[in-house]
C-alpha atoms as a PDB file:
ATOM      1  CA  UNK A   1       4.906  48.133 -14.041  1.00  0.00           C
ATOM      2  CA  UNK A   2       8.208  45.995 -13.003  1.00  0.00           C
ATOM      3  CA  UNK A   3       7.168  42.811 -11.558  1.00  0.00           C
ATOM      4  CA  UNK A   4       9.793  41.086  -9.107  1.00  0.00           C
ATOM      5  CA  UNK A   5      11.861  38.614 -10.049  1.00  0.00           C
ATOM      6  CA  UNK A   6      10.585  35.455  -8.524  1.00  0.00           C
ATOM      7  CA  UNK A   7      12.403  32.297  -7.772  1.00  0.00           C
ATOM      8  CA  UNK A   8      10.434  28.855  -7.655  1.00  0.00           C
ATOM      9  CA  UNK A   9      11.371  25.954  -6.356  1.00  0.00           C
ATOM     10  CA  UNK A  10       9.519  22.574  -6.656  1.00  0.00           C
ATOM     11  CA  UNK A  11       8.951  20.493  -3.629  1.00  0.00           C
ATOM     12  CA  UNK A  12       6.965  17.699  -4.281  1.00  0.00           C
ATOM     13  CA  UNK A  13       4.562  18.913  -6.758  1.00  0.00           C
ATOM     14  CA  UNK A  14       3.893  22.154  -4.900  1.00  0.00           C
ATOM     15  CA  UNK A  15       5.629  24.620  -6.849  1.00  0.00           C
ATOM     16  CA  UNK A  16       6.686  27.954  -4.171  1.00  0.00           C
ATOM     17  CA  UNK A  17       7.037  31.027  -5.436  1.00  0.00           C
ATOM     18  CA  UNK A  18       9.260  33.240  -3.371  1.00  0.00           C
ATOM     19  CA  UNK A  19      10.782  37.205  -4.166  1.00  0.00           C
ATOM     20  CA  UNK A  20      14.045  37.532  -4.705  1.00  0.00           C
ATOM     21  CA  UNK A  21      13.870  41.387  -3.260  1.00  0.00           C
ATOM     22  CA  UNK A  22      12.580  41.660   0.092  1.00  0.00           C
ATOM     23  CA  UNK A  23      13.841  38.206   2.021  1.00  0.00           C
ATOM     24  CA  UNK A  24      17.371  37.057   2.180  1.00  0.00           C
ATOM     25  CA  UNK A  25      18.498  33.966   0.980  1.00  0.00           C
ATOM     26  CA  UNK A  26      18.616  32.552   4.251  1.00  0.00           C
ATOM     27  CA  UNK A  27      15.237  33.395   5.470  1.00  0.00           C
ATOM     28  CA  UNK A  28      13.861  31.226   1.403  1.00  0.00           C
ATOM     29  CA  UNK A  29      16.252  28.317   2.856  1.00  0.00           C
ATOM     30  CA  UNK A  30      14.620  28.400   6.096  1.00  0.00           C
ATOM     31  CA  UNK A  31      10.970  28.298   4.369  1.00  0.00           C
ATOM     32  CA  UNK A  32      11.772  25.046   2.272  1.00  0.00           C
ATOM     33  CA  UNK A  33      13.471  23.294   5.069  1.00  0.00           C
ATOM     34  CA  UNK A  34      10.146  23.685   7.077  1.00  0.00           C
ATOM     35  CA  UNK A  35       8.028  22.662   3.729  1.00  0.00           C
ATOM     36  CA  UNK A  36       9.873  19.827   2.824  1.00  0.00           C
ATOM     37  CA  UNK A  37       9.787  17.669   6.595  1.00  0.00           C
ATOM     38  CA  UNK A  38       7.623  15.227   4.626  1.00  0.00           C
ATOM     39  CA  UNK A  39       6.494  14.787   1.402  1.00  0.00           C
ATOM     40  CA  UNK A  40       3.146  16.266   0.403  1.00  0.00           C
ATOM     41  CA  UNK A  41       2.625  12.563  -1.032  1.00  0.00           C
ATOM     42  CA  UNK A  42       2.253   9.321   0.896  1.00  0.00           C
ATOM     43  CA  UNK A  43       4.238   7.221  -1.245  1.00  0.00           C
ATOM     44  CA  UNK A  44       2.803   3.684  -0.732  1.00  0.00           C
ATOM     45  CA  UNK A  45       5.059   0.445  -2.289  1.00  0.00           C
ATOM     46  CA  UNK A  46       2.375  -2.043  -4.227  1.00  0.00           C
ATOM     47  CA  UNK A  47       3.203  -5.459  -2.450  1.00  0.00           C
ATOM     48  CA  UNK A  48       6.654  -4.082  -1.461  1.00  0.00           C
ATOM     49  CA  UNK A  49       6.840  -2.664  -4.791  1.00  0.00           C
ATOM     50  CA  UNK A  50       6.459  -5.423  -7.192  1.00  0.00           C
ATOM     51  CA  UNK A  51       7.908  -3.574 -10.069  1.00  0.00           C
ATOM     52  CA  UNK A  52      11.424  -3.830  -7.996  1.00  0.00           C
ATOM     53  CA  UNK A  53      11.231  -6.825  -5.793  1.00  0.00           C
ATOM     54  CA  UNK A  54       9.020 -10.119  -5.367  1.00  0.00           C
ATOM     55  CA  UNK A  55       5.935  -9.307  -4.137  1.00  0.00           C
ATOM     56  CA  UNK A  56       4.208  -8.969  -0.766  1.00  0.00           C
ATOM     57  CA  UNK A  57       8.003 -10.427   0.983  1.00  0.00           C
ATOM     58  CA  UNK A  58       9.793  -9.459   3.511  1.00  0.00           C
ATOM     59  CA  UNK A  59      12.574  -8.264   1.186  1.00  0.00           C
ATOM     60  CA  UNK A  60      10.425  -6.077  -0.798  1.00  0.00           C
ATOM     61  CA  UNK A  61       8.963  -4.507   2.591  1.00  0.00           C
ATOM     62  CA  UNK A  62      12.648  -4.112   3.608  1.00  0.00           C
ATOM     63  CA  UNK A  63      13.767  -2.268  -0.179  1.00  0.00           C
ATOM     64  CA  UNK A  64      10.713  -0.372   0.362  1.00  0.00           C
ATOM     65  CA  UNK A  65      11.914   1.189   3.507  1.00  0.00           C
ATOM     66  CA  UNK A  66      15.378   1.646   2.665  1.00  0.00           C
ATOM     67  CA  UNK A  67      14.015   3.291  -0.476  1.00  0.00           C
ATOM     68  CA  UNK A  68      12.474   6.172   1.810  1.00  0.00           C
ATOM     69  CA  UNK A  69       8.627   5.379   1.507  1.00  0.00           C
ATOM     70  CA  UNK A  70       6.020   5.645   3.981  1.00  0.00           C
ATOM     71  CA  UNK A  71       3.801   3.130   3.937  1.00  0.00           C
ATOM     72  CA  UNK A  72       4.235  -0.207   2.824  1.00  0.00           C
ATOM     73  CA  UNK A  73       1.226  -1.987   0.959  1.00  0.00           C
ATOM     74  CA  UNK A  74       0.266  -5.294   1.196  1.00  0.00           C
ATOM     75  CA  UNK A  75      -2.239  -8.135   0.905  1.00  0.00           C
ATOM     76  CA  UNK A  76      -3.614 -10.666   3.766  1.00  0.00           C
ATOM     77  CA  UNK A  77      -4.777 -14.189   3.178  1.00  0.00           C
ATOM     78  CA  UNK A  78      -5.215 -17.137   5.871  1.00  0.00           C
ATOM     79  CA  UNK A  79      -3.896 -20.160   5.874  1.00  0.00           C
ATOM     80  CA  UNK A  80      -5.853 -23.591   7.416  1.00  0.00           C
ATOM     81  CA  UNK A  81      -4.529 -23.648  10.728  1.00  0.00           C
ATOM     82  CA  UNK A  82      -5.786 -20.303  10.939  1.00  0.00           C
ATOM     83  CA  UNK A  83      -2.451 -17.893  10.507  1.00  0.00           C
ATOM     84  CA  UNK A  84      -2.199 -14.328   8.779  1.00  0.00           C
ATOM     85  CA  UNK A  85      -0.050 -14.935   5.645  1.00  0.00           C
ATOM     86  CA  UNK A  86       0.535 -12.179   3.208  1.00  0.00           C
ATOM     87  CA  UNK A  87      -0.061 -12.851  -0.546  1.00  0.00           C
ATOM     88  CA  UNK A  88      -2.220 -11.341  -2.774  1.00  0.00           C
ATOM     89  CA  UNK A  89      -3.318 -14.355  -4.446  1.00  0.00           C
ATOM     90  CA  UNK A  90      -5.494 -16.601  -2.099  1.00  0.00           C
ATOM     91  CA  UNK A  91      -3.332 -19.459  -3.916  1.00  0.00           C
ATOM     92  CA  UNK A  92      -0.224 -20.337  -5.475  1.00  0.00           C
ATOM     93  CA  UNK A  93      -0.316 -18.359  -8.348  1.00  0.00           C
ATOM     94  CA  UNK A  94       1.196 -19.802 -11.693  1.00  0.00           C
ATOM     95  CA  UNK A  95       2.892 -16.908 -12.726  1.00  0.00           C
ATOM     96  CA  UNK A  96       4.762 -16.420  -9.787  1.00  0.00           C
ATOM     97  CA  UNK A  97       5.336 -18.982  -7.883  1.00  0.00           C
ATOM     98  CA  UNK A  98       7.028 -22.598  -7.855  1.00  0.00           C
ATOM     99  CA  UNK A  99       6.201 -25.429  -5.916  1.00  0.00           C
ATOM    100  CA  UNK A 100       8.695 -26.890  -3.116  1.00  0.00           C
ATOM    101  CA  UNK A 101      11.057 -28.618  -5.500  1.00  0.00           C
ATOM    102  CA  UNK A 102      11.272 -25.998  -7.619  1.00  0.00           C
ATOM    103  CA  UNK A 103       8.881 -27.146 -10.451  1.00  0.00           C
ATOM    104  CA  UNK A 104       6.472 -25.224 -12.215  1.00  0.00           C
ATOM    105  CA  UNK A 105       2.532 -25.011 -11.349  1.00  0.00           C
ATOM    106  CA  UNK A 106       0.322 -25.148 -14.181  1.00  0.00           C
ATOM    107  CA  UNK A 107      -2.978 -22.582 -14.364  1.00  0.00           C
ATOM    108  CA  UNK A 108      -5.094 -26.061 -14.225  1.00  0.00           C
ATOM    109  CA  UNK A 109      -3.756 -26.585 -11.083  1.00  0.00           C
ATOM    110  CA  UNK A 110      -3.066 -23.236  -9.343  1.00  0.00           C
ATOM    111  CA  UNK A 111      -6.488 -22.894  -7.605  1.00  0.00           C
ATOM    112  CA  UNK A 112      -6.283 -26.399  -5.816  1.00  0.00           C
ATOM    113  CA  UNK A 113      -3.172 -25.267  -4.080  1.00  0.00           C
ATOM    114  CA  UNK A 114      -5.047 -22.806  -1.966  1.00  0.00           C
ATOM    115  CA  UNK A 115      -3.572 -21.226   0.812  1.00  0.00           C
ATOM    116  CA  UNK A 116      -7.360 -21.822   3.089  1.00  0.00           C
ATOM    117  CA  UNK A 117      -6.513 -25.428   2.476  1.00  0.00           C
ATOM    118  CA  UNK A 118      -2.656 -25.539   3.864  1.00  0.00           C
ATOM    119  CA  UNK A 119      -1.085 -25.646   6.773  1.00  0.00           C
ATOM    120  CA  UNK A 120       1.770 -22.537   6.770  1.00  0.00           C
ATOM    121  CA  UNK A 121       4.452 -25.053   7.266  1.00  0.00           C
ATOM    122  CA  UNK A 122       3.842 -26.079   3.220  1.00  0.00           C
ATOM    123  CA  UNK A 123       2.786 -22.635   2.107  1.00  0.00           C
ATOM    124  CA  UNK A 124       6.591 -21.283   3.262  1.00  0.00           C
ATOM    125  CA  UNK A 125       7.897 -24.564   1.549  1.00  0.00           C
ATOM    126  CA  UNK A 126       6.711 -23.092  -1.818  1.00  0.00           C
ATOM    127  CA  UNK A 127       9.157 -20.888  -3.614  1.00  0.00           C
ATOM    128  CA  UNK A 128       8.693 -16.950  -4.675  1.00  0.00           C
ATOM    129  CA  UNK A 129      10.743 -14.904  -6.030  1.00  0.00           C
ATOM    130  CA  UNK A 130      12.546 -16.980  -8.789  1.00  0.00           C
ATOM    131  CA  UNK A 131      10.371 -17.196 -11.497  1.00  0.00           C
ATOM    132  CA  UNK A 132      10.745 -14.344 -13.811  1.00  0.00           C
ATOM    133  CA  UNK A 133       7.799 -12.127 -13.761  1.00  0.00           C
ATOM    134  CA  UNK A 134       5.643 -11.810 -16.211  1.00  0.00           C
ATOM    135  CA  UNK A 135       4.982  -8.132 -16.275  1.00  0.00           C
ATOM    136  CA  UNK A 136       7.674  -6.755 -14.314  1.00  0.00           C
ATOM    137  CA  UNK A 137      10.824  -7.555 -16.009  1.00  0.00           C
ATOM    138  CA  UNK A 138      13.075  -6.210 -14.444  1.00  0.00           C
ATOM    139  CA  UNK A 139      12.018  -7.326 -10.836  1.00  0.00           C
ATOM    140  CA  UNK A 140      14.903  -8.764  -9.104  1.00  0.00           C
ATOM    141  CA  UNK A 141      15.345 -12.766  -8.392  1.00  0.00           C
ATOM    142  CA  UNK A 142      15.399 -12.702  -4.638  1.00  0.00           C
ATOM    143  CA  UNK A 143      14.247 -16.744  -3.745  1.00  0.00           C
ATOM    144  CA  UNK A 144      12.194 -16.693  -0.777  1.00  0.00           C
ATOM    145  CA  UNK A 145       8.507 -17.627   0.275  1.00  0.00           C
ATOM    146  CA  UNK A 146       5.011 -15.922   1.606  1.00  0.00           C
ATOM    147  CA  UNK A 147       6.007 -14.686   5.274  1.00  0.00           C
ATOM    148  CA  UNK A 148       3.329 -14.581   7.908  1.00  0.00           C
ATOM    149  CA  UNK A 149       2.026 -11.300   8.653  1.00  0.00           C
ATOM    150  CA  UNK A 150       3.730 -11.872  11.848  1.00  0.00           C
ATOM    151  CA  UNK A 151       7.115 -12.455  10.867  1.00  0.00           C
ATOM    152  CA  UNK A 152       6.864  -9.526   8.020  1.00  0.00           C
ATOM    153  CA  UNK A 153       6.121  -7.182  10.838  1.00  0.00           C
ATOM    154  CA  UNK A 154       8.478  -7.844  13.177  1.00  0.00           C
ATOM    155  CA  UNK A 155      11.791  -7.656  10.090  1.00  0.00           C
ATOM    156  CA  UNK A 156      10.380  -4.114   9.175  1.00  0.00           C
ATOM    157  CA  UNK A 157      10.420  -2.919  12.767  1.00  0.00           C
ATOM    158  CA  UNK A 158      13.689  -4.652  13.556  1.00  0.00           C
ATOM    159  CA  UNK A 159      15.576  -3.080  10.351  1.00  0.00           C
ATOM    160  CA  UNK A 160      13.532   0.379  11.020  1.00  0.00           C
ATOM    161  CA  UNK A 161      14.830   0.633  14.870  1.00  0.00           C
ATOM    162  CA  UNK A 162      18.424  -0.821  14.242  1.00  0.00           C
ATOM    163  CA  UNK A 163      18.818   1.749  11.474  1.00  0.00           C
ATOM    164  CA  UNK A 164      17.021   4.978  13.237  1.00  0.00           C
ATOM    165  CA  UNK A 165      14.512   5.510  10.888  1.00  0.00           C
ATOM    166  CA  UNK A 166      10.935   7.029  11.731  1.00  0.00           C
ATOM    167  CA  UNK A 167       8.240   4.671  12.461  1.00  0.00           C
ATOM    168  CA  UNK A 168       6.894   3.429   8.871  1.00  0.00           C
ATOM    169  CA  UNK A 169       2.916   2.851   8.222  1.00  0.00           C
ATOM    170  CA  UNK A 170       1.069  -0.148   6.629  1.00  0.00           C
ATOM    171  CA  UNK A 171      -1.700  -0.087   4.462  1.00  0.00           C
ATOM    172  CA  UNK A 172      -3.271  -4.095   4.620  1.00  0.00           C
ATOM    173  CA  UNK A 173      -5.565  -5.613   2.247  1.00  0.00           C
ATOM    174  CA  UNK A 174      -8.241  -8.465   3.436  1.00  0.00           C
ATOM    175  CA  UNK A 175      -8.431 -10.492   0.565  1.00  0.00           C
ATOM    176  CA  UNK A 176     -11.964 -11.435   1.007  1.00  0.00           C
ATOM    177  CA  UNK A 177     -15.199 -11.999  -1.270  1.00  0.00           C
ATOM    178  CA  UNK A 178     -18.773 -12.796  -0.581  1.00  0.00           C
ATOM    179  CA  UNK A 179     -18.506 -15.823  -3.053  1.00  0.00           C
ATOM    180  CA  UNK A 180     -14.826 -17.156  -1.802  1.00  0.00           C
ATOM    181  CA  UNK A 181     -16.349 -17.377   2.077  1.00  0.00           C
ATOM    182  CA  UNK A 182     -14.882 -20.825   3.435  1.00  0.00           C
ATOM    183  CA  UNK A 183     -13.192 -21.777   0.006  1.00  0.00           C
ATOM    184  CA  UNK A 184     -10.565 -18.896  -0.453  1.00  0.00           C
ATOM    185  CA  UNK A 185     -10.854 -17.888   2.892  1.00  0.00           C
ATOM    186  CA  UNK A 186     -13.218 -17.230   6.341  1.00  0.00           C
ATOM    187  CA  UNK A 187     -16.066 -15.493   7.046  1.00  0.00           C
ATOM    188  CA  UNK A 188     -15.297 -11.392   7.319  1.00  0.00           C
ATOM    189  CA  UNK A 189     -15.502 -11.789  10.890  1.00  0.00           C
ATOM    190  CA  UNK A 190     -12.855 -14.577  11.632  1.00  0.00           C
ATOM    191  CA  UNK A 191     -10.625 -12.781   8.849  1.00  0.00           C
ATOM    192  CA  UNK A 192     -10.799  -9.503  10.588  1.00  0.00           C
ATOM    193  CA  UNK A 193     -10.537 -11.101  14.198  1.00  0.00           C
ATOM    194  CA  UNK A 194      -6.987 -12.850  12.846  1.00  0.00           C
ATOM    195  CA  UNK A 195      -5.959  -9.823  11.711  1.00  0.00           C
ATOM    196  CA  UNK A 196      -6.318  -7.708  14.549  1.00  0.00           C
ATOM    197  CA  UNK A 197      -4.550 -10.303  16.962  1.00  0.00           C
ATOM    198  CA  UNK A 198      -1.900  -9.865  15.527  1.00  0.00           C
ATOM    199  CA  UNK A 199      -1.538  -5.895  15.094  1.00  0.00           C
ATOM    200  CA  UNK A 200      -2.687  -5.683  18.881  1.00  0.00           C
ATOM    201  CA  UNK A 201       0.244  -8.240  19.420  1.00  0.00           C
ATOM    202  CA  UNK A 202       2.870  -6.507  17.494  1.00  0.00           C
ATOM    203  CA  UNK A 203       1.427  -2.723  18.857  1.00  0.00           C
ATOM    204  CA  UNK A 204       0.899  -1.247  15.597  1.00  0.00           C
ATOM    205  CA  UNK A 205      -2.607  -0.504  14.998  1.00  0.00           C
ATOM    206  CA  UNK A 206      -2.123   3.117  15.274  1.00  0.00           C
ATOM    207  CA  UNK A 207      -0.102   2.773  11.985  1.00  0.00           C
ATOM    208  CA  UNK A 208      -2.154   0.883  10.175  1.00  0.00           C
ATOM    209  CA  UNK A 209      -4.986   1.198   7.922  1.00  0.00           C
ATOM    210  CA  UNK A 210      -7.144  -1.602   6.794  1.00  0.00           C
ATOM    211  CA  UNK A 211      -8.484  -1.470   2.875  1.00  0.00           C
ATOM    212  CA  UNK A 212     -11.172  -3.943   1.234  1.00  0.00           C
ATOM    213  CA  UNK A 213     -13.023  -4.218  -1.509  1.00  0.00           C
ATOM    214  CA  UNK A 214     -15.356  -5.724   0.510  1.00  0.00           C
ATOM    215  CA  UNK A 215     -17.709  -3.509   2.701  1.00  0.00           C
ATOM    216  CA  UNK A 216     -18.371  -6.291   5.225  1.00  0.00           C
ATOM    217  CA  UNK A 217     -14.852  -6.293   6.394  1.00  0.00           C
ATOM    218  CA  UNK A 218     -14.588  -2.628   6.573  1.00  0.00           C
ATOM    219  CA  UNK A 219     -18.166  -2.494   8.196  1.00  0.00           C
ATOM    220  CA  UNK A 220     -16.746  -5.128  10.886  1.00  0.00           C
ATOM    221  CA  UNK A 221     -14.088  -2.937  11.585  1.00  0.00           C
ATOM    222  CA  UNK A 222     -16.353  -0.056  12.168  1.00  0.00           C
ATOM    223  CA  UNK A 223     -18.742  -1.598  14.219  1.00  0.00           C
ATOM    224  CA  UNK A 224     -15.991  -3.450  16.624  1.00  0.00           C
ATOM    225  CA  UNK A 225     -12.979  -1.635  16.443  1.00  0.00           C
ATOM    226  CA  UNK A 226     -13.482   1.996  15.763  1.00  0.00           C
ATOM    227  CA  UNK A 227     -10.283   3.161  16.212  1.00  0.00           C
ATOM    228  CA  UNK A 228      -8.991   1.451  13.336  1.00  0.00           C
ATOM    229  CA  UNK A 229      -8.437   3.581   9.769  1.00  0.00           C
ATOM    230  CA  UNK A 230     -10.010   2.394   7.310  1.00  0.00           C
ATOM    231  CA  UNK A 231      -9.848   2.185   3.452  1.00  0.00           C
ATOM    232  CA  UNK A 232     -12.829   1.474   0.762  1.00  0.00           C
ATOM    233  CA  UNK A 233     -10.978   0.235  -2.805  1.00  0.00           C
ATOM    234  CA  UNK A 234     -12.743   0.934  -5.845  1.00  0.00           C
ATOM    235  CA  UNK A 235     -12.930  -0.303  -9.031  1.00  0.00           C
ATOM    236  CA  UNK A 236     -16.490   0.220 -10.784  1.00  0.00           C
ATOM    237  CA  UNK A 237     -17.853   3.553 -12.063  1.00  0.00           C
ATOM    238  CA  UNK A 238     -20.254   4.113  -9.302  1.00  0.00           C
ATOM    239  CA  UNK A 239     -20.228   7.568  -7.890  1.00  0.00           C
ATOM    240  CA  UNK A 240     -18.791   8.412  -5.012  1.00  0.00           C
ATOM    241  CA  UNK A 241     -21.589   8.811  -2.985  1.00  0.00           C
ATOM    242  CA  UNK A 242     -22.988   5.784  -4.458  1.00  0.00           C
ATOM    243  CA  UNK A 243     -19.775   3.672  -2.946  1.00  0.00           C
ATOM    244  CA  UNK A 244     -20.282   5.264   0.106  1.00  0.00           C
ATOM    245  CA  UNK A 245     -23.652   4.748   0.681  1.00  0.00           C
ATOM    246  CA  UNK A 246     -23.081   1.196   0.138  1.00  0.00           C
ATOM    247  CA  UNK A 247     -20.044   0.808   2.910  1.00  0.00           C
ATOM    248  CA  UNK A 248     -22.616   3.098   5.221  1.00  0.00           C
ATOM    249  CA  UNK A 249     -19.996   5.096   6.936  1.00  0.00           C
ATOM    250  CA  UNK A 250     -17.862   7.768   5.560  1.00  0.00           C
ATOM    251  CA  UNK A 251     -14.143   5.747   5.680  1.00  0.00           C
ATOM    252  CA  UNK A 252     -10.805   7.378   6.321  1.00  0.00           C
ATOM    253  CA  UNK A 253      -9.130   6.950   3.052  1.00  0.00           C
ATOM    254  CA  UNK A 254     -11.457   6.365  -0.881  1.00  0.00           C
ATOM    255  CA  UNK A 255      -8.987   4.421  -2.654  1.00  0.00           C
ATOM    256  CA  UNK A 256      -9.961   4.065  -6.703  1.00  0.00           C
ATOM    257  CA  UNK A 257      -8.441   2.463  -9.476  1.00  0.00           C
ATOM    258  CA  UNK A 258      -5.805   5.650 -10.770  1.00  0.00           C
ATOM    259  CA  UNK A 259      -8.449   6.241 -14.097  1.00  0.00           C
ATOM    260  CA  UNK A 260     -11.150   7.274 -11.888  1.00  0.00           C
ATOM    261  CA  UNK A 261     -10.071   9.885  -9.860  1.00  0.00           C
ATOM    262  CA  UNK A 262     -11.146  13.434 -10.973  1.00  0.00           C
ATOM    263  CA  UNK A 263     -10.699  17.008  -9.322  1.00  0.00           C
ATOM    264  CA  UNK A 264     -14.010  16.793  -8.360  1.00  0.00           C
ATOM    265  CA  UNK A 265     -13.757  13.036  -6.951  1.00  0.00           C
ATOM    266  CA  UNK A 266     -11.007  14.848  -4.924  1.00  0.00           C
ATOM    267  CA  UNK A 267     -13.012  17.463  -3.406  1.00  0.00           C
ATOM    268  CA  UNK A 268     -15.880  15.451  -2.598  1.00  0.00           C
ATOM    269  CA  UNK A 269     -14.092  13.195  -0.749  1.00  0.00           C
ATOM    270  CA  UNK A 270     -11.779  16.088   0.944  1.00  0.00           C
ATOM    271  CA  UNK A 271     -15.260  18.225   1.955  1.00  0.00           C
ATOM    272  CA  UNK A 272     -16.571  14.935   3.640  1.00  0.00           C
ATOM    273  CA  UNK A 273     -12.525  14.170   5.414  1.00  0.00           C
ATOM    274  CA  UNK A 274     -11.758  11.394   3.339  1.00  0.00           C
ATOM    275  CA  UNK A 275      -8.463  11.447   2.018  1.00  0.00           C
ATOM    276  CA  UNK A 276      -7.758  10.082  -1.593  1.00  0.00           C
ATOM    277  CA  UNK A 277      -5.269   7.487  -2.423  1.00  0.00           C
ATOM    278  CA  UNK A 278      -5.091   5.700  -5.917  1.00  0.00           C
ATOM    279  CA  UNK A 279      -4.145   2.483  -7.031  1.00  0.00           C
ATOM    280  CA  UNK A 280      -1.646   1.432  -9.327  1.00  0.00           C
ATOM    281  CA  UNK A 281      -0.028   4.207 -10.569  1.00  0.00           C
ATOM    282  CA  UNK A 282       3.050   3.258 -12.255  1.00  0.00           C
ATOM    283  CA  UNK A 283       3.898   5.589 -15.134  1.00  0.00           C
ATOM    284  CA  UNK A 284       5.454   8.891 -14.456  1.00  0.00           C
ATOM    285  CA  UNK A 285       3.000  11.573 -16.196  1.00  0.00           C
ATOM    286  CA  UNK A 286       0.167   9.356 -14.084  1.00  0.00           C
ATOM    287  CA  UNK A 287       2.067  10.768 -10.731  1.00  0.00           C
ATOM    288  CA  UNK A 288       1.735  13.724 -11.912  1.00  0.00           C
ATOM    289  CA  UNK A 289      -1.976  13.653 -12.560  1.00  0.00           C
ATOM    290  CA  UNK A 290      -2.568  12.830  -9.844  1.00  0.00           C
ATOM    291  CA  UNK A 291      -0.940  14.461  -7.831  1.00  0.00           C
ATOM    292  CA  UNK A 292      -2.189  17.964  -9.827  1.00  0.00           C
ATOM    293  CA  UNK A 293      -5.460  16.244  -8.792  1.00  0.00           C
ATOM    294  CA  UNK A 294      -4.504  17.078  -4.912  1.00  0.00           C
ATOM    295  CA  UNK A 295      -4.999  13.198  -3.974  1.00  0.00           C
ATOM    296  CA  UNK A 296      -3.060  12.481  -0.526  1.00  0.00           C
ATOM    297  CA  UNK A 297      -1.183   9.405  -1.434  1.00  0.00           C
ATOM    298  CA  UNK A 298      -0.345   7.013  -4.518  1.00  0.00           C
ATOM    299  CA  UNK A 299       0.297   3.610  -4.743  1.00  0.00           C
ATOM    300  CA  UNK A 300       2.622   2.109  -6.996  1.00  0.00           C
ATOM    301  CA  UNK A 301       4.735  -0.992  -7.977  1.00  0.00           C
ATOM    302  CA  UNK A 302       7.776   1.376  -8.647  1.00  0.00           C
ATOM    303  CA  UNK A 303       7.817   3.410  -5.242  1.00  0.00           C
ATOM    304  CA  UNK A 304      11.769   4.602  -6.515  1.00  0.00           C
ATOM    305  CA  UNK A 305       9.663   6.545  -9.143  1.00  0.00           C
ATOM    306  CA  UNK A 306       7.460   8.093  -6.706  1.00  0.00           C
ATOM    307  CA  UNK A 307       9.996   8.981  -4.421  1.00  0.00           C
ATOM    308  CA  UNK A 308      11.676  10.208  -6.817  1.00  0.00           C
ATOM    309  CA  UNK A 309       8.935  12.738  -8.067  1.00  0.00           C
ATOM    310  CA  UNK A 310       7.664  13.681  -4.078  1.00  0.00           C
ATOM    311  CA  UNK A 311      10.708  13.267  -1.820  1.00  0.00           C
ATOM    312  CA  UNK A 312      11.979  10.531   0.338  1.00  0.00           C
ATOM    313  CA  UNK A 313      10.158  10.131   3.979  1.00  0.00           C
ATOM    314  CA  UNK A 314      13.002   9.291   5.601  1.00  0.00           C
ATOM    315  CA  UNK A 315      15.478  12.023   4.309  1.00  0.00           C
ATOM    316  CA  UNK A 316      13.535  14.739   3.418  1.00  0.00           C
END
């Protein structure tokens, strides 16, 4: 028997198969216009997308989104007069940062200069962006400073309306511990109560999902503001059930470091609506992996790459 010719074309990393007898070429442009409104990946940007830009800034946020992703990544500390600052590090890291005149900080002394313990008038007055970094060479030297969640906001949604792009999404990080309570940072509650003030200031909560590796703040966010998504980050080898039984409510994102996720970690989460997103996936054949693994997002410090692979969210 004479099969059909077929012609594929990759979108994403859904690969359609379409007939070359029996439609017209018009009616197969038609089909991957409709298929390819948005990538079949959220494309997240690690910090910004650390691998291209100084972390958790407001210039990486801004690259991000003129990159094409969807959601922009990023980490939440607070400062001691009580302010949302973003930073992953819940000090001034020595690898990254420098202090106000531009002199290096030593790992002895990185862990004194925490952010719980400033004001956000000095944390701004300490310098990112010019140190080289230490894993991510070829990150660009932008000098500038750890923006309050605040002002990080309000530049994304400036740029996005003045350019006419769609509305972008954030995916925020409490950086919070049991054993860093009122040393690194408050209590779960206060944290989460900061937090929220300012995404019901800036009107955005219906674009944002909050992830932790700590249940409490997640489980605080159930209890008081339902609404909100939600996101459980994983590290350990505990099952998925296991995690889940832990947090006590069935989140809307499982988000597991990249070497965890399985096919079958995929449809356990899908069969109880929880979408999968992994974290940090930064080499190419990894995308791919994952994305054969039918997870609904990646994260990664090299977004371009991503974008690259799934399509850009802006220009699809």
């Amino acid at each position: 028997m004479l099969l059909p010719v077929t012609l594929v074309t990759y979108i994403g990393n859904v690969a359609m198969a379409a007939p070359l007898g029996g439609d017209t070429l018009s009616s197969r442009h038609n089909n991957r216009i409709h298929l390819m409104k948005e990538p079949a990946i959220d494309v997240q940007a690690h910090r910004g997308g650390t691998g291209l830009m100084p972390e958790n800034t407001v210039a990486s946020m801004l690259n991000a989104v003129k990159l094409g992703v969807k959601t922009l990544e990023l980490d939440c500390s607070i400062t001691a007069d009580k302010k949302v600052v973003v930073s992953h590090d819940p000090y001034m890291s020595a690898d990254i940062m420098l202090k106000p005149d531009g002199s290096p900080i030593s790992k002895e002394e990185e862990k004194g200069l925490a952010i719980y313990k400033m004001p956000y008038d000095s944390v701004r007055s300490y310098q990112a962006g010019v140190k080289p970094h230490p894993v991510h060479q070829q990150q660009a030297h932008v000098k500038t400073y750890k923006p309050l969640l605040s002002e990080l906001i309000d530049s994304v949604e400036a740029y996005v309306k003045a350019n006419h792009l769609k509305p972008v999404c954030y995916n925020m990080e409490t950086k919070c511990m049991p054993q860093y309570d009122n040393v690194f940072h408050p209590a779960p509650d206060e944290f989460v109560k900061l937090v929220m003030e300012v995404l019901k200031e800036k009107g955005i909560q219906n674009r944002v999902i909050i992830q932790s590796f700590d249940v409490r703040t997640l489980q605080i966010l159930h209890k008081h503001y339902p609404a909100m998504q939600t996101s459980l980050l994983v590290y350990g080898q505990d099952s998925f059930e296991t995690q889940i039984n832990k947090l006590g409510f069935y989140p809307t994102t499982y988000s597991p470091y990249f070497s965890l996720v399985t096919p079958e970690l995929v449809k356990a989460a899908h069969t109880n609506h929880v979408t999968v997103l992994p974290w940090t996936v930064n080499k190419e054949e990894d995308m791919k992996q994952m994305a054969t693994y039918g997870v609904d997002g990646i994260i990664s410090d090299y977004p371009d790459k991503l974008i690259g692979l799934f399509g850009n969210y802006q220009r699809p």
